[in-house]
C-alpha atoms as a PDB file:
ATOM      1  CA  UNK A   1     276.535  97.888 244.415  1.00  0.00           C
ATOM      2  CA  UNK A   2     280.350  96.737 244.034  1.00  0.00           C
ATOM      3  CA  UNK A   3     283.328  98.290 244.278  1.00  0.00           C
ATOM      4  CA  UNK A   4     284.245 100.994 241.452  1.00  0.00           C
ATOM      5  CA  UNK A   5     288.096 101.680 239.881  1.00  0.00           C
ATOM      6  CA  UNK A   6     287.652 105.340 239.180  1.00  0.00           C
ATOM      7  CA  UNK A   7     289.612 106.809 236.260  1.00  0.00           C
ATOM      8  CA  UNK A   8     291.864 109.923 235.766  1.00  0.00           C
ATOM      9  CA  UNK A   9     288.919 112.805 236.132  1.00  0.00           C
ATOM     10  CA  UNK A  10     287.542 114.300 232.731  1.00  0.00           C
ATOM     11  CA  UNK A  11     289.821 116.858 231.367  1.00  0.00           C
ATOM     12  CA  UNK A  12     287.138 118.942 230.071  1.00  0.00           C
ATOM     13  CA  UNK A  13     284.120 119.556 232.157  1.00  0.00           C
ATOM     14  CA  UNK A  14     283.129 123.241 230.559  1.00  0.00           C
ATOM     15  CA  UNK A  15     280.457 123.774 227.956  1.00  0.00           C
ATOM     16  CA  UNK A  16     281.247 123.927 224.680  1.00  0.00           C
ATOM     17  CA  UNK A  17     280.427 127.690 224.505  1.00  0.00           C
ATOM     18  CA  UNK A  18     283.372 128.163 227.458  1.00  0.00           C
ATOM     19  CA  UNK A  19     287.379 127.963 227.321  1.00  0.00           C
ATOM     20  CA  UNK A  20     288.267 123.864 228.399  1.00  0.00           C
ATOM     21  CA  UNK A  21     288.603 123.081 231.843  1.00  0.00           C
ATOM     22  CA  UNK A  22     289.502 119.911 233.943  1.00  0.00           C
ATOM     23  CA  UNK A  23     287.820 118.618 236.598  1.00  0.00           C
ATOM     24  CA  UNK A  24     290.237 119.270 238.715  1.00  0.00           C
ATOM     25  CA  UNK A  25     290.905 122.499 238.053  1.00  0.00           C
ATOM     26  CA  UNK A  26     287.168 123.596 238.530  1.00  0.00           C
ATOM     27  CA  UNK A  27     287.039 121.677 242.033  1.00  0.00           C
ATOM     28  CA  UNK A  28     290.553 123.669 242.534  1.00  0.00           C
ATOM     29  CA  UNK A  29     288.628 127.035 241.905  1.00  0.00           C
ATOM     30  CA  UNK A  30     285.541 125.840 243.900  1.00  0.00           C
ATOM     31  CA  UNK A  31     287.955 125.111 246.863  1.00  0.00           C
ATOM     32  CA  UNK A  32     289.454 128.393 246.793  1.00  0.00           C
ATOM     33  CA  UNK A  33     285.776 130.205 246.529  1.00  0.00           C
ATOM     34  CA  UNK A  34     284.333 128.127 249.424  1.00  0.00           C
ATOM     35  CA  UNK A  35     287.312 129.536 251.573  1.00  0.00           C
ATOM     36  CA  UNK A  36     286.044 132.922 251.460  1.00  0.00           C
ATOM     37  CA  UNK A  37     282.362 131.763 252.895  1.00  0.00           C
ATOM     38  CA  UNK A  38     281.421 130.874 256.191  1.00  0.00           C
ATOM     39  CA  UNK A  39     280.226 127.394 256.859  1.00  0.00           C
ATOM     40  CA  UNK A  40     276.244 126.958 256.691  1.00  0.00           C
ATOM     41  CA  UNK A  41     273.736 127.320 253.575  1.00  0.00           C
ATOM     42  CA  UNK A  42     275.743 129.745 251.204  1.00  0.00           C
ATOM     43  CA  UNK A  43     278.911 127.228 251.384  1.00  0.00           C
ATOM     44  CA  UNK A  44     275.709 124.786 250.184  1.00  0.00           C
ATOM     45  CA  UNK A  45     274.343 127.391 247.189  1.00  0.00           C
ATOM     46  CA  UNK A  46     277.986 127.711 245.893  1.00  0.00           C
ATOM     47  CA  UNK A  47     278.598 124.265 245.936  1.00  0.00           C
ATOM     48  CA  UNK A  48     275.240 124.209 243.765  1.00  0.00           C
ATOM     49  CA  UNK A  49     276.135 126.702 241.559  1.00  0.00           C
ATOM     50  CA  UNK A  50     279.746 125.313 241.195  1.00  0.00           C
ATOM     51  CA  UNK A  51     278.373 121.988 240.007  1.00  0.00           C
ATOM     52  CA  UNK A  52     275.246 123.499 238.112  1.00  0.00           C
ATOM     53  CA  UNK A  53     278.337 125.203 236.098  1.00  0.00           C
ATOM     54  CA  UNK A  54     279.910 121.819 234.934  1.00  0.00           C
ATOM     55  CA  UNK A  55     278.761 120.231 231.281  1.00  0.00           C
ATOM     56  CA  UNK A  56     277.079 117.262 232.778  1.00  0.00           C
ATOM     57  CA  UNK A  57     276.920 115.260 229.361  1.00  0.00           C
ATOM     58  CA  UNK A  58     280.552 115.421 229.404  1.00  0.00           C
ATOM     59  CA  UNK A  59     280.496 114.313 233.276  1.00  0.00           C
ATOM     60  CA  UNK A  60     278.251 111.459 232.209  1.00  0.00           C
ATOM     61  CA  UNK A  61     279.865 109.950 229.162  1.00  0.00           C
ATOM     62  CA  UNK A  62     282.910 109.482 231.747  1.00  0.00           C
ATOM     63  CA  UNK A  63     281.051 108.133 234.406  1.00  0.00           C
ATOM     64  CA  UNK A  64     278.915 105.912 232.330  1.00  0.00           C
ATOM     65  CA  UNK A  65     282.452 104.648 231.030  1.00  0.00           C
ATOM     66  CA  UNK A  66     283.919 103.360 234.356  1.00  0.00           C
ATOM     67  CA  UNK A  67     280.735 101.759 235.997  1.00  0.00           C
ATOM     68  CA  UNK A  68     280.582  99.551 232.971  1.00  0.00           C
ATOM     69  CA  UNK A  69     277.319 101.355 231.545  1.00  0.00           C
ATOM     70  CA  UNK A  70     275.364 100.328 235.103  1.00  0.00           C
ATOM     71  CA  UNK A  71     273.791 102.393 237.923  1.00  0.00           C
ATOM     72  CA  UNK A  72     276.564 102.484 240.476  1.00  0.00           C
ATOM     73  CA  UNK A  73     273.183 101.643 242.845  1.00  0.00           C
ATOM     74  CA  UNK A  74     271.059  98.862 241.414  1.00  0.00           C
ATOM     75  CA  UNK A  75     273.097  97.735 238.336  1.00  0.00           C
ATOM     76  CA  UNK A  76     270.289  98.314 235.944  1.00  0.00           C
ATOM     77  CA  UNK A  77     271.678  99.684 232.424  1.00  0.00           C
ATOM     78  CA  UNK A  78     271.913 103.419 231.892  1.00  0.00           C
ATOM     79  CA  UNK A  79     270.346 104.292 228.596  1.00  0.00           C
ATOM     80  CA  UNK A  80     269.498 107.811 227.622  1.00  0.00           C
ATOM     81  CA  UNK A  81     266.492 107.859 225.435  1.00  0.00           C
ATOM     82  CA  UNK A  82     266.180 111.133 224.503  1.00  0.00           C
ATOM     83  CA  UNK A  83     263.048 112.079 227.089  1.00  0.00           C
ATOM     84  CA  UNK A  84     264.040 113.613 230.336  1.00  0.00           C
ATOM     85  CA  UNK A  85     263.008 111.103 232.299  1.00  0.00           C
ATOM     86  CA  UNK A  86     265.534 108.324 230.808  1.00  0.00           C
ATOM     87  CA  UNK A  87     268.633 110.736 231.205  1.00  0.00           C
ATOM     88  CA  UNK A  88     271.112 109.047 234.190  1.00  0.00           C
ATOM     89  CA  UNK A  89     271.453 111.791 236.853  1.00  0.00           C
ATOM     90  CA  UNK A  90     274.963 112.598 238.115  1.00  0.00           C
ATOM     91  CA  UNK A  91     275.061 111.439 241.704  1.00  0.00           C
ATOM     92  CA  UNK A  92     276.857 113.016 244.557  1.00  0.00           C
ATOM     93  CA  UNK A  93     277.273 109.754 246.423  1.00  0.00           C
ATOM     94  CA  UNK A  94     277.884 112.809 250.063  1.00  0.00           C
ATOM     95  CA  UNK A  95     275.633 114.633 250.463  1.00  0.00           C
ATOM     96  CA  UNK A  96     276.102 117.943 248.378  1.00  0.00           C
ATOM     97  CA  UNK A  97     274.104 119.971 251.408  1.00  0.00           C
ATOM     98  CA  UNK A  98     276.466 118.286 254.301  1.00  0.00           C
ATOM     99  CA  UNK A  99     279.865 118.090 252.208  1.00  0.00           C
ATOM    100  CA  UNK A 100     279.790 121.369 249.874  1.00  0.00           C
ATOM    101  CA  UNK A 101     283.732 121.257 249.669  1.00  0.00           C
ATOM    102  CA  UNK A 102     283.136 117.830 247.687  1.00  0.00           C
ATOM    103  CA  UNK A 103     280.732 118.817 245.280  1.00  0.00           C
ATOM    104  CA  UNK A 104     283.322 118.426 242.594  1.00  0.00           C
ATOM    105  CA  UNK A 105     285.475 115.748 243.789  1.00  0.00           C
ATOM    106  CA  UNK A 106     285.545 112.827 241.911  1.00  0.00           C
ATOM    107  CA  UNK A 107     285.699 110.113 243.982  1.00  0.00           C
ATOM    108  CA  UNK A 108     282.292 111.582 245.139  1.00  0.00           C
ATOM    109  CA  UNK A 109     280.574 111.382 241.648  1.00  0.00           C
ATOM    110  CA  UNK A 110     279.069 108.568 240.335  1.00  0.00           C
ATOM    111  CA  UNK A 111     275.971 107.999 237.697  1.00  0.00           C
ATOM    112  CA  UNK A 112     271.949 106.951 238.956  1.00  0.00           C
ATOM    113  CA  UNK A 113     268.921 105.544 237.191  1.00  0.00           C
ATOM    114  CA  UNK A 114     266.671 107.854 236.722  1.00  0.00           C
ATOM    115  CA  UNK A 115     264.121 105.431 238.486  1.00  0.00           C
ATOM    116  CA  UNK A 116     261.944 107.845 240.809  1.00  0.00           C
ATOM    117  CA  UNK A 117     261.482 104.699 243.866  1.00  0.00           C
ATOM    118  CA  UNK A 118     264.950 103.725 244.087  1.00  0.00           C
ATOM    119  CA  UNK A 119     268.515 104.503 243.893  1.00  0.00           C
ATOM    120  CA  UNK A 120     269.132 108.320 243.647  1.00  0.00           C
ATOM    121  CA  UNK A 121     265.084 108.634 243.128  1.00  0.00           C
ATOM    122  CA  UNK A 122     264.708 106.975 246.453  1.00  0.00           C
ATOM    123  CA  UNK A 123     267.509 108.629 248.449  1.00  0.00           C
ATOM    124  CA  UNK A 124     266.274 112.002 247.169  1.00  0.00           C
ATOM    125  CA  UNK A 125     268.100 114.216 249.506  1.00  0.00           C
ATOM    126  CA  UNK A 126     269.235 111.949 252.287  1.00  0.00           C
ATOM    127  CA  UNK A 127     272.359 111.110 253.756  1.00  0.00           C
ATOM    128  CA  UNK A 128     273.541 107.319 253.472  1.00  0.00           C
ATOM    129  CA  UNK A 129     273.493 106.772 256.969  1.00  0.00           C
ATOM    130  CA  UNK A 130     271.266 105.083 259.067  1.00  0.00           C
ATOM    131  CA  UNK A 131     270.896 108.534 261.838  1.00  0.00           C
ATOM    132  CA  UNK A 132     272.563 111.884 261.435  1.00  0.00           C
ATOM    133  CA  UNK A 133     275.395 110.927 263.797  1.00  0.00           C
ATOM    134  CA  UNK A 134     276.171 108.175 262.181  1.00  0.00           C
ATOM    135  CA  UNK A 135     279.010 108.597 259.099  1.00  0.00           C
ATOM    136  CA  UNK A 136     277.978 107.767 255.431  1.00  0.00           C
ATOM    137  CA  UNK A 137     278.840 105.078 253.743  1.00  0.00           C
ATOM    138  CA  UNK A 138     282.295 104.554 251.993  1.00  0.00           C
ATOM    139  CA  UNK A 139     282.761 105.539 248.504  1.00  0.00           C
ATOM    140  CA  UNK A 140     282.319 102.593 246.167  1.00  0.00           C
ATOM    141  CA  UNK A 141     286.342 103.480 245.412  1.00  0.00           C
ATOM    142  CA  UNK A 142     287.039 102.559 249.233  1.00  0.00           C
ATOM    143  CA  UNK A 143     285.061  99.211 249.657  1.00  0.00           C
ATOM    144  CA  UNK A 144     284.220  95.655 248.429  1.00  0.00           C
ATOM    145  CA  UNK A 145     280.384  96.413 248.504  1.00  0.00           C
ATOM    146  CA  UNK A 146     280.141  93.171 246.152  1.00  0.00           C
ATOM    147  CA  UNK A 147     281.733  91.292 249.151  1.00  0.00           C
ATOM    148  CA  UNK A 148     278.662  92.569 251.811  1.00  0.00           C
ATOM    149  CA  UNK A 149     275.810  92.290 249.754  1.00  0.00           C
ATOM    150  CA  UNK A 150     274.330  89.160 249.061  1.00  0.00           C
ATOM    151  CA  UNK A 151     271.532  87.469 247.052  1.00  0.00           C
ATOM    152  CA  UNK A 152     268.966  84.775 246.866  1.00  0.00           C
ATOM    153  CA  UNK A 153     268.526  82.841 244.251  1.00  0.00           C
ATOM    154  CA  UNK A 154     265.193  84.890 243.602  1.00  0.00           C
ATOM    155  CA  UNK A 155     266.990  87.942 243.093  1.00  0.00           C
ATOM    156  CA  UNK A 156     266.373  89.029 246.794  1.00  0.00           C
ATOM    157  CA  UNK A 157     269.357  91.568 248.247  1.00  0.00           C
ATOM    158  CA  UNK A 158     270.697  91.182 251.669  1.00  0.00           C
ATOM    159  CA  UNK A 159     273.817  91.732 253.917  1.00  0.00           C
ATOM    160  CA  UNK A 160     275.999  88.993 254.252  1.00  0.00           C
ATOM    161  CA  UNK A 161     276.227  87.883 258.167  1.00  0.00           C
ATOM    162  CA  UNK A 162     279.867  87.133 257.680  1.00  0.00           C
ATOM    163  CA  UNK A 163     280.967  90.903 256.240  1.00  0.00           C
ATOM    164  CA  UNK A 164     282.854  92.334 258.432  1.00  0.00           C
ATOM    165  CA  UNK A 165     281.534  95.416 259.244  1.00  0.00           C
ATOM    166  CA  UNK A 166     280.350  97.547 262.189  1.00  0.00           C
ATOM    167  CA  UNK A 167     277.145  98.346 263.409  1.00  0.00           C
ATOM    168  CA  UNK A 168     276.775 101.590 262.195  1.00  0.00           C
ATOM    169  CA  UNK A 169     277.654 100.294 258.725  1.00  0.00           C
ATOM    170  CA  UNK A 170     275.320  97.304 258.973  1.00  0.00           C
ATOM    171  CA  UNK A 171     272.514  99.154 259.937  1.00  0.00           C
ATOM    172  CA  UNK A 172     272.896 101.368 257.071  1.00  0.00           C
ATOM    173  CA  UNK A 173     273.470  98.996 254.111  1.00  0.00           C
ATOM    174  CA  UNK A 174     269.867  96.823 255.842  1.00  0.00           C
ATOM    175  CA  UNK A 175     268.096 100.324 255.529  1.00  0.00           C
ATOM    176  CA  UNK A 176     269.579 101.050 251.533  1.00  0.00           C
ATOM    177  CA  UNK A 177     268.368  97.704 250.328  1.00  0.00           C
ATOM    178  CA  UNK A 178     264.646  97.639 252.737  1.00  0.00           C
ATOM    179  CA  UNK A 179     262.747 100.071 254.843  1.00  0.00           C
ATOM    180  CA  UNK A 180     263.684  99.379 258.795  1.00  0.00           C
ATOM    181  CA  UNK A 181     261.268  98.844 261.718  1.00  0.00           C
ATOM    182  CA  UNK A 182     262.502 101.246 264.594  1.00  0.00           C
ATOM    183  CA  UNK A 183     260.412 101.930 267.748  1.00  0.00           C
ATOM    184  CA  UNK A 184     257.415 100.722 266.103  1.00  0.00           C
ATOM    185  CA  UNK A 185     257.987 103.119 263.401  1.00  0.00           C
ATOM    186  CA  UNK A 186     258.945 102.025 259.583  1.00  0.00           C
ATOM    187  CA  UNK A 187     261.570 103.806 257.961  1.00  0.00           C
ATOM    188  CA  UNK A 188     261.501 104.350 254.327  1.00  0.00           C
ATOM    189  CA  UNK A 189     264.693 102.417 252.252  1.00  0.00           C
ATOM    190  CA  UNK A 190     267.144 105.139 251.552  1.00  0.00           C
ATOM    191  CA  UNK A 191     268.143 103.114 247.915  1.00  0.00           C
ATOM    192  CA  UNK A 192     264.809 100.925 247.807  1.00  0.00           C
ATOM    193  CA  UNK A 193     267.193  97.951 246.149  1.00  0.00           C
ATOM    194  CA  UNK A 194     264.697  95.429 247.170  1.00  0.00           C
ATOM    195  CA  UNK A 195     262.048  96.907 245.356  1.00  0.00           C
ATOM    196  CA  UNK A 196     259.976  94.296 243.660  1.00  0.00           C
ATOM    197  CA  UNK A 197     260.787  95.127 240.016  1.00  0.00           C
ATOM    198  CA  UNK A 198     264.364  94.784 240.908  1.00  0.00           C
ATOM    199  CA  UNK A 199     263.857  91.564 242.801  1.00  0.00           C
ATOM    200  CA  UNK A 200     262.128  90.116 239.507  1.00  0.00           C
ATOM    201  CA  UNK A 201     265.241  91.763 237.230  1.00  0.00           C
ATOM    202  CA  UNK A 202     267.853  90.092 239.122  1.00  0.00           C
ATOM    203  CA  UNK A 203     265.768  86.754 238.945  1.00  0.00           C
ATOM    204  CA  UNK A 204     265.943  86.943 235.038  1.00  0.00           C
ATOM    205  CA  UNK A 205     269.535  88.003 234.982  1.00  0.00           C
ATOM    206  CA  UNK A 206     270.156  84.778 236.865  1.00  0.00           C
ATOM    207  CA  UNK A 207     267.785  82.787 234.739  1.00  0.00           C
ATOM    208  CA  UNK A 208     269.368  83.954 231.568  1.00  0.00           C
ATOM    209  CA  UNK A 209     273.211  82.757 232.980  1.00  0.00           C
ATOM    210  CA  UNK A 210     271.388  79.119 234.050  1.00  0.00           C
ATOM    211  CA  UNK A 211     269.920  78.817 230.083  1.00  0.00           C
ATOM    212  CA  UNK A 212     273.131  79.686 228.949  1.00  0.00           C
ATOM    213  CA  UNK A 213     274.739  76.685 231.222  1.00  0.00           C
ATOM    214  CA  UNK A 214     271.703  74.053 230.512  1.00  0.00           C
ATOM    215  CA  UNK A 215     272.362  75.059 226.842  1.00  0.00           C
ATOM    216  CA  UNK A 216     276.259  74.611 226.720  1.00  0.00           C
ATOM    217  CA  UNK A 217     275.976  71.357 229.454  1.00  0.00           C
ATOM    218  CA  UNK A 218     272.209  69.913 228.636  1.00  0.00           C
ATOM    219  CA  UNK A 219     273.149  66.457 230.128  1.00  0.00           C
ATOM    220  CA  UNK A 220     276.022  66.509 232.183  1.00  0.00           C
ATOM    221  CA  UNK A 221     276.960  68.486 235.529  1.00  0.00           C
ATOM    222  CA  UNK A 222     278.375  71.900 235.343  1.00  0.00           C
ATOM    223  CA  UNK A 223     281.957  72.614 236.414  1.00  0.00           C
ATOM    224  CA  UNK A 224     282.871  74.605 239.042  1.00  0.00           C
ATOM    225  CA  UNK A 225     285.756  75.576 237.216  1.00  0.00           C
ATOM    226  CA  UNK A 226     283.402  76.618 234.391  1.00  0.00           C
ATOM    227  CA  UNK A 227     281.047  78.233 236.393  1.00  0.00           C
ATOM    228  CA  UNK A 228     283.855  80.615 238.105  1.00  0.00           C
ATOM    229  CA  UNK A 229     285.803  80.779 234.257  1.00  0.00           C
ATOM    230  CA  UNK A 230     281.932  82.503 233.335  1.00  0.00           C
ATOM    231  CA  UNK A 231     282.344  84.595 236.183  1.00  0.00           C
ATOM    232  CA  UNK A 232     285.053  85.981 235.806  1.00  0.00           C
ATOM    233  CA  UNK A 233     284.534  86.699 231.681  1.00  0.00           C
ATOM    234  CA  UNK A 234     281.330  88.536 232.594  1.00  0.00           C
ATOM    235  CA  UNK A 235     283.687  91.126 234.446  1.00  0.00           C
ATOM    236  CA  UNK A 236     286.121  91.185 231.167  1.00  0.00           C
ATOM    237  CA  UNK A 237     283.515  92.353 229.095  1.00  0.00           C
ATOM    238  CA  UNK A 238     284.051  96.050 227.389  1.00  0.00           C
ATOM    239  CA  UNK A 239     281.236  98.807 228.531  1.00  0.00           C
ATOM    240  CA  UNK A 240     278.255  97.940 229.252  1.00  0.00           C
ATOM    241  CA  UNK A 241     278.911  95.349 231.496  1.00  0.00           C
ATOM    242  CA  UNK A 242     275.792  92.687 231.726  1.00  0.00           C
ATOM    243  CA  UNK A 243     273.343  94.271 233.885  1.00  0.00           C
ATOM    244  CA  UNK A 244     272.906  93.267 237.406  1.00  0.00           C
ATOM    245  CA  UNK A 245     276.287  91.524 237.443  1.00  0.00           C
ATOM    246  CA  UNK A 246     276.572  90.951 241.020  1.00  0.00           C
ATOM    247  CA  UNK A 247     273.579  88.696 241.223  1.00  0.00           C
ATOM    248  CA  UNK A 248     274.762  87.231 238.220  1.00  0.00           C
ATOM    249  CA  UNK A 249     278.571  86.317 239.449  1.00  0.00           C
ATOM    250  CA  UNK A 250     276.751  85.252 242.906  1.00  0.00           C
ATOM    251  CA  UNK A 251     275.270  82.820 241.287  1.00  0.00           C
ATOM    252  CA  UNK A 252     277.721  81.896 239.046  1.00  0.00           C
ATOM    253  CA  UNK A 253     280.212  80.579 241.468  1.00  0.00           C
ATOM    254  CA  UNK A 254     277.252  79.229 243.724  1.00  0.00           C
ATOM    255  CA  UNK A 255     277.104  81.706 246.488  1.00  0.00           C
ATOM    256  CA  UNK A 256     273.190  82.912 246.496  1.00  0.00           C
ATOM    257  CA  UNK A 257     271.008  81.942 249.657  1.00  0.00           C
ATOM    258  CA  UNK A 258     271.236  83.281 253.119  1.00  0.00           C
ATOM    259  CA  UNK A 259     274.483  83.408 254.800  1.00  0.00           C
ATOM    260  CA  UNK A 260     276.688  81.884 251.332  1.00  0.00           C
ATOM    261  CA  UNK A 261     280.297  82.156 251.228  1.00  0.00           C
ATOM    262  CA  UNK A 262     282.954  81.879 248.690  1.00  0.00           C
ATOM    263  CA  UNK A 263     282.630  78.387 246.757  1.00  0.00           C
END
């Protein structure tokens, strides 16, 4: 997870066999519908049907554009294979069932793996948030997630002791990445980002930058100008982006182990 620059929404959302229509202007029209219905489970089946509407290839192709070609989630690359099961799903980061009137909004759409255990597979139909009174996390668009999330050099997720965050929002980014102990009772990981296959991808990804360096320096000591000069070229690179960049830039400028800074 890191922090996303949306774009201007797609300006054609409709199926081919309808007239064009902007995002915006269907979330506009959804708006206006939702108005008419009291709050509870039909706000929730419009909001459904409103989104069900919506091309999602087209809704895809500009997501998959702005994360760089990555799940906005574990950073794994989205390819579409042809079988159902490889399609990236179209992610409503809110709840769709606790915020219908955002069921179109942009800011609150973002593109999953299709992996069943984690990510979108994982959260299934959960809130991000650690309790139902607690509030969900921030939009990707709102916060440095790249900042509070950390990594060890085996590939190992984990929150950063010195991001500043509150408890609530602690809590919650602990339970994404593991399941939780509470009152004796384990709690399933709402993202599952520490699942083992993950662990073991982000341990290549930062094997494959170290070959690059031993390769390009095989007798002499690396930089740290160099090392932050890589760094910051991974995040120049046109769509895709390298996968699991984070980890990748962590390491990179020398900040994976338990309770790293900035170098």
């Amino acid at each position: 997870m890191r922090r996303i620059a949306k774009r201007w929404p797609p300006s054609n959302v409709s199926p081919d066999d309808q007239p064009p229509r902007s995002l915006r202007q269907a979330e506009k029209e959804h708006q206006a519908a939702l108005s008419t219905i009291p709050q509870g489970k039909e706000q929730t089946r419009n909001a459904r049907a409103s989104f069900d509407a919506l091309d999602k290839k087209k809704l895809r192709e500009a997501l998959l554009l702005e994360q760089g070609g990555l799940c906005v989630y574990c950073q794994q690359p989205l390819t579409d294979q042809g079988r159902r099961d490889s399609v990236p799903h179209v992610e409503h980061w809110r709840s769709l069932r606790d915020n219908p009137d955002q069921a179109l909004h942009w800011n609150n759409l973002y593109l999953s793996c299709p992996t069943p255990t984690t990510c979108d597979g994982a959260k299934g139909k959960r809130r991000l948030a650690w309790s139902e009174t607690d509030p969900e996390l921030p939009w990707p668009t709102e916060v440095p997630y790249h900042d509070w999330i950390g990594f060890t050099s085996g590939g190992e997720a984990y929150v950063r002791t010195d991001a500043r965050l509150d408890t609530a929002t602690r809590r919650t980014l602990t339970l994404a990445l593991n399941d939780c102990l509470e009152s004796g009772q384990t709690r399933l990981s709402l993202l599952n980002l520490n699942a083992r296959a993950l662990v073991e991808a982000r341990k290549a990804a930062i094997d494959s930058e170290r070959k690059r360096l031993e390769r390009d320096f095989p007798k002499s000591t690396v930089p740290m100008e160099e090392r932050r000069a890589r760094a910051k070229a991974l995040l120049k690179k046109s769509s895709p982006l390298p996968s699991f960049i984070s980890v990748r830039i962590a390491w990179l400028t020398r900040q994976t182990g338990k309770n790293k800074g900035p170098a």
